[in-house]
C-alpha atoms as a PDB file:
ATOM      1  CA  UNK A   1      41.448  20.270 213.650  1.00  0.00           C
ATOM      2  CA  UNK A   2      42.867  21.801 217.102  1.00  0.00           C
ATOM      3  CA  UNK A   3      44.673  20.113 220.037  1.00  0.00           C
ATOM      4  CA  UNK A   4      43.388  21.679 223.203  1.00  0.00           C
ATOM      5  CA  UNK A   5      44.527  20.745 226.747  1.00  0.00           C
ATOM      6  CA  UNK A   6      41.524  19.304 229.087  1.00  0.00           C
ATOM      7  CA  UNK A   7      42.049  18.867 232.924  1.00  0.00           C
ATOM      8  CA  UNK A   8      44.261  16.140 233.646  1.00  0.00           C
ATOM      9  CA  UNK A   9      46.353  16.720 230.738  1.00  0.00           C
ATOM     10  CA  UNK A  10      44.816  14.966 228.444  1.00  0.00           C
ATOM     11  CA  UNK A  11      44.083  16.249 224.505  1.00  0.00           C
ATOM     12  CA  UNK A  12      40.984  16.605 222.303  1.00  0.00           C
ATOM     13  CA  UNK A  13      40.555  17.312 218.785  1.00  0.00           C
ATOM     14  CA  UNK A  14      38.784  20.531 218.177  1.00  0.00           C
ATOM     15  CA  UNK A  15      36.818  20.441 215.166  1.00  0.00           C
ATOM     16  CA  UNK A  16      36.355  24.432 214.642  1.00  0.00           C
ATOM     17  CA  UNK A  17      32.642  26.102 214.045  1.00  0.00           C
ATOM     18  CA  UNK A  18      33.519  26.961 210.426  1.00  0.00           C
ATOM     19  CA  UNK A  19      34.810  23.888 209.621  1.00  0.00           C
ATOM     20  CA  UNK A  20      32.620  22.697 206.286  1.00  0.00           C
ATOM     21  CA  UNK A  21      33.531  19.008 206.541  1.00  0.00           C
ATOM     22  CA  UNK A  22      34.776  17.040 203.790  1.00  0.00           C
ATOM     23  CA  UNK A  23      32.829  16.189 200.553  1.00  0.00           C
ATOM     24  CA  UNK A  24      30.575  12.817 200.432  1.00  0.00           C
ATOM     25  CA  UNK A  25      32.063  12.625 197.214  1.00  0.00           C
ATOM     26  CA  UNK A  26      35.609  11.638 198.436  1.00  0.00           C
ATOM     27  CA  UNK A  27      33.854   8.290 200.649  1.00  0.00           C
ATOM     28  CA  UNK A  28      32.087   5.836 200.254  1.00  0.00           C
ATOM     29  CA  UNK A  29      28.792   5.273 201.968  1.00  0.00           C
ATOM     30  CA  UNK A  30      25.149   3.420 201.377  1.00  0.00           C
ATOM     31  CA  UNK A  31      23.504   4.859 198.373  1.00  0.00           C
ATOM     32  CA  UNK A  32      20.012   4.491 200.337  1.00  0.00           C
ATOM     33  CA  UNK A  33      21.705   7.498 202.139  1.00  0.00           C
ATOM     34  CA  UNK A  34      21.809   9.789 199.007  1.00  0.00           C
ATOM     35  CA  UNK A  35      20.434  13.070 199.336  1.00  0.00           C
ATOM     36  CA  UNK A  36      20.193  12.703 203.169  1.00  0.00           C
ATOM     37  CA  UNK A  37      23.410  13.880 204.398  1.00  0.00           C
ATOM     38  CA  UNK A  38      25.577  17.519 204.091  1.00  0.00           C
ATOM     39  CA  UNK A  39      29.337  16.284 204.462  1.00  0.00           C
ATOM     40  CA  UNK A  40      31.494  14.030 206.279  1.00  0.00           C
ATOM     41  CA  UNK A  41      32.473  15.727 209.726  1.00  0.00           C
ATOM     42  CA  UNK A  42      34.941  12.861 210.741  1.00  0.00           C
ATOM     43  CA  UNK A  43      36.008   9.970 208.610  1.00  0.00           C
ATOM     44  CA  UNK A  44      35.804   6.553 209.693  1.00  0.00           C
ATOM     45  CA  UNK A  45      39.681   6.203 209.620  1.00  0.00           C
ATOM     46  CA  UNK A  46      39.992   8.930 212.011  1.00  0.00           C
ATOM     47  CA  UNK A  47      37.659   8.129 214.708  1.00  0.00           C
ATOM     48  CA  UNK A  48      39.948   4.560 214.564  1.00  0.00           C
ATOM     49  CA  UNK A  49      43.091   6.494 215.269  1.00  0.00           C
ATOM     50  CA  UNK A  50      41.580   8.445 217.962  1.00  0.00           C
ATOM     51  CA  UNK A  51      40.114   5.531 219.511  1.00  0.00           C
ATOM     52  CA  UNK A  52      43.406   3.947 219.371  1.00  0.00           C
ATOM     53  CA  UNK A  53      44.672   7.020 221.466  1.00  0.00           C
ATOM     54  CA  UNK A  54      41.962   7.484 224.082  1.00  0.00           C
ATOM     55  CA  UNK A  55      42.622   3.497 224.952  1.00  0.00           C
ATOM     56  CA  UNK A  56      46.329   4.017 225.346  1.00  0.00           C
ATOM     57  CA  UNK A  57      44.986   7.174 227.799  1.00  0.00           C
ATOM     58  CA  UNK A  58      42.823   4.591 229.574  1.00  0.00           C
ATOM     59  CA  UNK A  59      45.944   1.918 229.777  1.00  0.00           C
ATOM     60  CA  UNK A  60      47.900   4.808 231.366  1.00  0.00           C
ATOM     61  CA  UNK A  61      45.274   5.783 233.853  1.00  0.00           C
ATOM     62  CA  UNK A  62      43.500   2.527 234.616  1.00  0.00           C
ATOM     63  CA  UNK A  63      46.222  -0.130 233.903  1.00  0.00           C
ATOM     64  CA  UNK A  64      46.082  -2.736 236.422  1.00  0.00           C
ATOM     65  CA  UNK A  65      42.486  -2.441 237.700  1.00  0.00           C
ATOM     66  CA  UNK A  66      39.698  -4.334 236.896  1.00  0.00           C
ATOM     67  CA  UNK A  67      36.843  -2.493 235.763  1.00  0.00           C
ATOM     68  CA  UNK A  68      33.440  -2.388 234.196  1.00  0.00           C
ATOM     69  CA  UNK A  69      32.412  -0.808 230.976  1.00  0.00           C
ATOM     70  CA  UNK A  70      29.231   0.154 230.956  1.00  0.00           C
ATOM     71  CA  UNK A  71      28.199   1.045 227.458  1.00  0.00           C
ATOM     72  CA  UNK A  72      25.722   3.489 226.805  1.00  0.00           C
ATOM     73  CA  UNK A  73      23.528   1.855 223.726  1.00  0.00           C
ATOM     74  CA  UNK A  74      22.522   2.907 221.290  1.00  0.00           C
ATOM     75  CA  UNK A  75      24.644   5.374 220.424  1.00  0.00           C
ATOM     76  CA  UNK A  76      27.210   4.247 221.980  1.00  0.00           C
ATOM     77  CA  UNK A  77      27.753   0.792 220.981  1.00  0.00           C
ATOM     78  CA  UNK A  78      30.385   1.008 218.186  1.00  0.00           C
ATOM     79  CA  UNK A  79      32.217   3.461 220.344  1.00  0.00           C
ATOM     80  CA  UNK A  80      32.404   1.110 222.971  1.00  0.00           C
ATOM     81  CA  UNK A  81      32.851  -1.984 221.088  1.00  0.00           C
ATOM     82  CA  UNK A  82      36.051  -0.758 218.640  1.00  0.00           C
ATOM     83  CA  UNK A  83      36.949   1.276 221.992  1.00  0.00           C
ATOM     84  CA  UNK A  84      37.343  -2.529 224.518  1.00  0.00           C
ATOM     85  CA  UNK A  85      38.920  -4.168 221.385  1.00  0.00           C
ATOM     86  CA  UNK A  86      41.979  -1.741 221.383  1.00  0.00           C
ATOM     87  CA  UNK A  87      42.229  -1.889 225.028  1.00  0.00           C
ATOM     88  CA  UNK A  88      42.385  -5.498 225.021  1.00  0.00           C
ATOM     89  CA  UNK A  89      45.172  -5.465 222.036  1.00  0.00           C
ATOM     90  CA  UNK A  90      47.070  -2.950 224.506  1.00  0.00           C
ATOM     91  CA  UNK A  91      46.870  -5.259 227.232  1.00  0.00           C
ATOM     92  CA  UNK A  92      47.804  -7.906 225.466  1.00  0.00           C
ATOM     93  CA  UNK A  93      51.320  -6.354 224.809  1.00  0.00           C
ATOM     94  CA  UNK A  94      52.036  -4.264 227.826  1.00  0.00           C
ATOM     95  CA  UNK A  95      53.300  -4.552 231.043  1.00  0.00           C
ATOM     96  CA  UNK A  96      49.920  -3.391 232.387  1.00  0.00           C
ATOM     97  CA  UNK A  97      46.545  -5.599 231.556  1.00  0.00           C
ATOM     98  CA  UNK A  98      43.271  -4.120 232.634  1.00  0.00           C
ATOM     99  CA  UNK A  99      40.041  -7.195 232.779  1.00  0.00           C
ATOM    100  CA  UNK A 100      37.295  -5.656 231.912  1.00  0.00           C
ATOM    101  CA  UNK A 101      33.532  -6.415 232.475  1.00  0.00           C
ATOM    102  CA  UNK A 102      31.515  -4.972 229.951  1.00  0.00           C
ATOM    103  CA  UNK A 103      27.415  -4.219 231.033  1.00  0.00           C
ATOM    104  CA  UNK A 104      24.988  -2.395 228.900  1.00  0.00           C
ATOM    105  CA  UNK A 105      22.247   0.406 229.657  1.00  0.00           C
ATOM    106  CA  UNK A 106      20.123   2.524 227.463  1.00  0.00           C
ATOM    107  CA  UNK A 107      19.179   6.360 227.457  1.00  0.00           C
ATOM    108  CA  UNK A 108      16.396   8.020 225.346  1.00  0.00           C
ATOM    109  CA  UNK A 109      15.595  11.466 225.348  1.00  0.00           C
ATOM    110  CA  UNK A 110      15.811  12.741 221.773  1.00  0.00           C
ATOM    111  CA  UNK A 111      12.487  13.235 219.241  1.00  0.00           C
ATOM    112  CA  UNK A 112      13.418  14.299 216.257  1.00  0.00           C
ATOM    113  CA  UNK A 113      16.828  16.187 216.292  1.00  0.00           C
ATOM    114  CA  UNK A 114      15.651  17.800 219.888  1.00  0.00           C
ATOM    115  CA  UNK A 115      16.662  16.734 223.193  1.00  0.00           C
ATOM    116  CA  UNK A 116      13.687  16.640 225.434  1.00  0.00           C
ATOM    117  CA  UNK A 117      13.315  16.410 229.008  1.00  0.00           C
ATOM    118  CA  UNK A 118      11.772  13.041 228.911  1.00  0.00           C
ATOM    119  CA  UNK A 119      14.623  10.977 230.158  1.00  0.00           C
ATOM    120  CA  UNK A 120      14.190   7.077 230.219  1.00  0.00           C
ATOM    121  CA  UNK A 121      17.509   4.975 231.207  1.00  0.00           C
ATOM    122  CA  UNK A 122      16.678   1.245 230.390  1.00  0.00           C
ATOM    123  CA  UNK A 123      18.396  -1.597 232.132  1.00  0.00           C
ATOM    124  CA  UNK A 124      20.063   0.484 234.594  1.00  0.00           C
ATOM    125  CA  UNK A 125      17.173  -0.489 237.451  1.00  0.00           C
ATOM    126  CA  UNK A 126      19.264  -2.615 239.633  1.00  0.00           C
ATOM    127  CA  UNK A 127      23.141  -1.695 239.011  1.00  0.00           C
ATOM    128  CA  UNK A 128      24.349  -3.096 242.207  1.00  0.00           C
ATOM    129  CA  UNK A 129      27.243  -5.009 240.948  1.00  0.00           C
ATOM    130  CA  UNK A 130      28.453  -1.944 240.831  1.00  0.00           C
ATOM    131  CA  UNK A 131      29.359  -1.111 244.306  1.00  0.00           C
ATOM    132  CA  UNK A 132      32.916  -0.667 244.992  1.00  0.00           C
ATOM    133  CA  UNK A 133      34.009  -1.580 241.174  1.00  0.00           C
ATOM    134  CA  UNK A 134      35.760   0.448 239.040  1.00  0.00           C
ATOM    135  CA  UNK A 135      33.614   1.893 236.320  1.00  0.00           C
ATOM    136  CA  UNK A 136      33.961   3.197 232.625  1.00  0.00           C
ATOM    137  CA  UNK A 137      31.149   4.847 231.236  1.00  0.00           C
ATOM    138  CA  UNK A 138      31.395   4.991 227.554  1.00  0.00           C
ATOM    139  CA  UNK A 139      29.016   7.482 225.736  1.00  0.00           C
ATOM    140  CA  UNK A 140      28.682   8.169 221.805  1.00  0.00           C
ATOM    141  CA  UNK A 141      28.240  11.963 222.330  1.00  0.00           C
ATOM    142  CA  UNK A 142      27.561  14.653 224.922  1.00  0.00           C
ATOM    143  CA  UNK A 143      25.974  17.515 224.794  1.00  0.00           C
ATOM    144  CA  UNK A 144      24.057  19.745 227.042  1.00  0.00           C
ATOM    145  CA  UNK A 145      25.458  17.553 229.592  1.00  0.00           C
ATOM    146  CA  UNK A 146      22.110  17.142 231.155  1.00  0.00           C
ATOM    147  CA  UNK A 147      21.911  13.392 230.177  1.00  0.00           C
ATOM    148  CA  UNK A 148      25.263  12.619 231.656  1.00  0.00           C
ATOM    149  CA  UNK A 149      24.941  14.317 234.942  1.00  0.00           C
ATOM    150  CA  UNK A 150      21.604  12.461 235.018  1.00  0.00           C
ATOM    151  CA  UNK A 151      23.306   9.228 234.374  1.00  0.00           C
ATOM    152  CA  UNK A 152      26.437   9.523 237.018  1.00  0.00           C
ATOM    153  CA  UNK A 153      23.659  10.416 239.434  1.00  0.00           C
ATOM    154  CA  UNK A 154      22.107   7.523 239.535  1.00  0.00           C
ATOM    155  CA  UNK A 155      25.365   5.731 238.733  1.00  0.00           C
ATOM    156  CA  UNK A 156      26.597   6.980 242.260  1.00  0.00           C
ATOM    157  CA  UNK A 157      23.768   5.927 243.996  1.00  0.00           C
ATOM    158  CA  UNK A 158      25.138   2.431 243.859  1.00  0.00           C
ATOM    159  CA  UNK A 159      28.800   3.313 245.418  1.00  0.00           C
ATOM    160  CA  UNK A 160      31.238   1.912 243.203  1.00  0.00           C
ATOM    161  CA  UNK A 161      34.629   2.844 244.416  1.00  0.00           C
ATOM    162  CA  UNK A 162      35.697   5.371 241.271  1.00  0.00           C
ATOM    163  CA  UNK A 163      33.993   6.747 238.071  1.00  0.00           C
ATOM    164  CA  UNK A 164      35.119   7.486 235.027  1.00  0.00           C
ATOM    165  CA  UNK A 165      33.536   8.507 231.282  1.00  0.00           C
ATOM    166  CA  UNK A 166      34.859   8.327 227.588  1.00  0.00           C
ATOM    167  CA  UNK A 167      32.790  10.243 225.318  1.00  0.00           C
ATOM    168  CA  UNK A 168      33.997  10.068 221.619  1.00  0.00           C
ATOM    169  CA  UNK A 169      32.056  13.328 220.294  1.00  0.00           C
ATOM    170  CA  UNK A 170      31.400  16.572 223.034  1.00  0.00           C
ATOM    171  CA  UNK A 171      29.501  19.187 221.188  1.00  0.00           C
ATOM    172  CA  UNK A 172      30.143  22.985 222.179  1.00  0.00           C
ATOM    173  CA  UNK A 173      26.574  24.066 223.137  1.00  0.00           C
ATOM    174  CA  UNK A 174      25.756  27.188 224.869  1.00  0.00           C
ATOM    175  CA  UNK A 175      23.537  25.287 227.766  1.00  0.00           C
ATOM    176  CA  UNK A 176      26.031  22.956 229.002  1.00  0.00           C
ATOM    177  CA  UNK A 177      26.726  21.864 232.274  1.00  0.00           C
ATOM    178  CA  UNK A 178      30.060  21.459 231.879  1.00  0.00           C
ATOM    179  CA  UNK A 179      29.486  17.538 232.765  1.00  0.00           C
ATOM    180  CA  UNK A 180      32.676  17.123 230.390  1.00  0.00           C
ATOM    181  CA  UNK A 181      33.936  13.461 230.030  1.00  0.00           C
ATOM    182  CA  UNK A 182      37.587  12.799 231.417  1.00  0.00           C
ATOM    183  CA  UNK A 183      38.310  10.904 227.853  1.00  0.00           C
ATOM    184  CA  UNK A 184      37.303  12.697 224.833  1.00  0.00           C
ATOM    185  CA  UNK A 185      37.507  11.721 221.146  1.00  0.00           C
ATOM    186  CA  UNK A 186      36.482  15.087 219.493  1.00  0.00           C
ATOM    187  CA  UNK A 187      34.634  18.660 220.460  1.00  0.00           C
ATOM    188  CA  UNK A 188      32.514  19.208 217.656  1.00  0.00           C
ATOM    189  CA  UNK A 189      30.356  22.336 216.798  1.00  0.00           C
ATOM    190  CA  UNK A 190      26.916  22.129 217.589  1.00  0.00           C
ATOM    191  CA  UNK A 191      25.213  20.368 214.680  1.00  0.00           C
ATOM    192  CA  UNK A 192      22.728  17.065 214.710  1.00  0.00           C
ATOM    193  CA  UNK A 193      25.636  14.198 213.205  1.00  0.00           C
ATOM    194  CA  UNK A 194      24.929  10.884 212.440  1.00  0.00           C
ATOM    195  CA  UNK A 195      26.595   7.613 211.805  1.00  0.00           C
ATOM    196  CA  UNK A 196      29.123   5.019 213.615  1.00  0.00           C
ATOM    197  CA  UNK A 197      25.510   4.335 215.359  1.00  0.00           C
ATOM    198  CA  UNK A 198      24.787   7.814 216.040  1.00  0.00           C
ATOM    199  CA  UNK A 199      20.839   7.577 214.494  1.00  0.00           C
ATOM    200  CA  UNK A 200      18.642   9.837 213.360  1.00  0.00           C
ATOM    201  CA  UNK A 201      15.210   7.813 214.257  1.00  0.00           C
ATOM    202  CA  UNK A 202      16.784   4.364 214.354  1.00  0.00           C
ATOM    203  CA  UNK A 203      18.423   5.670 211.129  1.00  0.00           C
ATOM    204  CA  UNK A 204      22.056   6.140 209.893  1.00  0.00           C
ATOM    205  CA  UNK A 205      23.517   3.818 212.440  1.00  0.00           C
ATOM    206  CA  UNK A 206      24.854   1.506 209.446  1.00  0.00           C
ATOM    207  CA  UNK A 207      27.137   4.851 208.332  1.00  0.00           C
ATOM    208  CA  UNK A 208      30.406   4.454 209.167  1.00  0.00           C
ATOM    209  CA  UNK A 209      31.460   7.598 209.135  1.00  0.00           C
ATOM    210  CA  UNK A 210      30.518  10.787 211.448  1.00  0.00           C
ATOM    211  CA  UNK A 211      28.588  12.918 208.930  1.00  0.00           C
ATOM    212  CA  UNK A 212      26.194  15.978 209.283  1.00  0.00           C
ATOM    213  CA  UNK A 213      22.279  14.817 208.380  1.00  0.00           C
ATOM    214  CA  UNK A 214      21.052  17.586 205.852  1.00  0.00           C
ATOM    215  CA  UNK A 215      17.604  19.475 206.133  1.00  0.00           C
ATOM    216  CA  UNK A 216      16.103  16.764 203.568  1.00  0.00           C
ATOM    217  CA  UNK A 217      17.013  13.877 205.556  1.00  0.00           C
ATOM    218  CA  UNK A 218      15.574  15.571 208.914  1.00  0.00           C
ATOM    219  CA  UNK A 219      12.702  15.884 206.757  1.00  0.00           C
ATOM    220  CA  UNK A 220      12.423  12.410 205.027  1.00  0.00           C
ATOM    221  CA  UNK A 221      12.746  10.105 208.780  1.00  0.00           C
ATOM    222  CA  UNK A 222      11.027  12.544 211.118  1.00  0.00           C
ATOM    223  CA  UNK A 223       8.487  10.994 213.229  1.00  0.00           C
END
């Protein structure tokens, strides 16, 4: 893995394109799951300690103002969950504190393994609590972009006084519009992962760690 500056001087980890990932035989993971995954792209023990670093980012930005998280489900719910919990631990023992409101929406627009145009955002119909708060969109991946520029949008529509996004995975695609979070965990090659509640129709979420789904599992839970 790479450092490589982002605007604002804050770091990602690069995860190159010819990067093979690291052999399912070195974790552990649930046997139901046997057969339907290629490698382990990101272990569960280092998504924690990148976590840990994007909150201390957050502190340094954000410290001292009260915002809301809103959590993108379904992906996004470990993210966000393991993502508040360190922020609150920082706060806890730091000059700075940030309270935090956390509110939920939900985005669909994947069949299968392909993104479609389709997109539904659940929950989000009134968001006008939102006016002149501070907000912290927390996403589980990005990757054309499309989704996210959809989301801030209609996000803005309700006025809150300043916007911000964390996304823990950004994949390198070749139609992206460059809707790049200002918090990233990891830039990732363009390949369908799962796990850490990254799903695969409803399935994988229980994984812990960021793997790549392999042509038999695409097979076995398409719909």
């Amino acid at each position: 893995m790479q450092q490589r500056a982002l605007p604002g001087n804050f770091l990602r980890s690069r995860i190159s394109d010819d990067w093979s990932g690291y052999s399912l035989d070195l974790f552990s993971y649930p046997a139901h799951y046997s057969g339907d995954l290629d490698c382990v792209i990101i272990p569960h023990g280092v998504i924690m300690d990148r976590t840990e670093r994007l909150a201390r980012n957050i502190m340094d930005d954000l410290g001292d103002h009260d915002i809301v998280v809103l959590c993108v489900l379904k992906g996004g719910y470990q993210f966000c969950a393991d993502l508040v919990d360190r922020i609150k631990a920082l706060s806890c023992n730091s000059d700075h504190t940030i309270p935090m409101r956390v509110q939920f929406i939900r985005l669909k627009s994947y069949l299968n393994d392909q993104s479609t145009e389709d997109l539904h955002i659940l929950g989000a119909e009134d968001l006008s609590f939102l006016e002149g708060k501070n907000v912290l969109i927390v996403e589980g991946i990005v990757g054309t972009g499309k989704t996210m520029k959809t989301l801030l949008k209609h996000v803005k529509a309700f006025r809150p006084k300043m916007i911000k996004v964390a996304g823990l995975l950004v994949k390198r695609v070749q139609q992206s519009s460059a809707c790049v979070p200002d918090y990233v965990g990891f830039e990732i090659p363009n390949r369908f992962v799962v796990g850490y509640a990254l799903d695969y129709n409803e399935y994988f979420r229980d994984l812990n760690h960021i793997c790549a789904i392999s042509e038999s599992g695409k097979k076995k839970y398409k719909i």
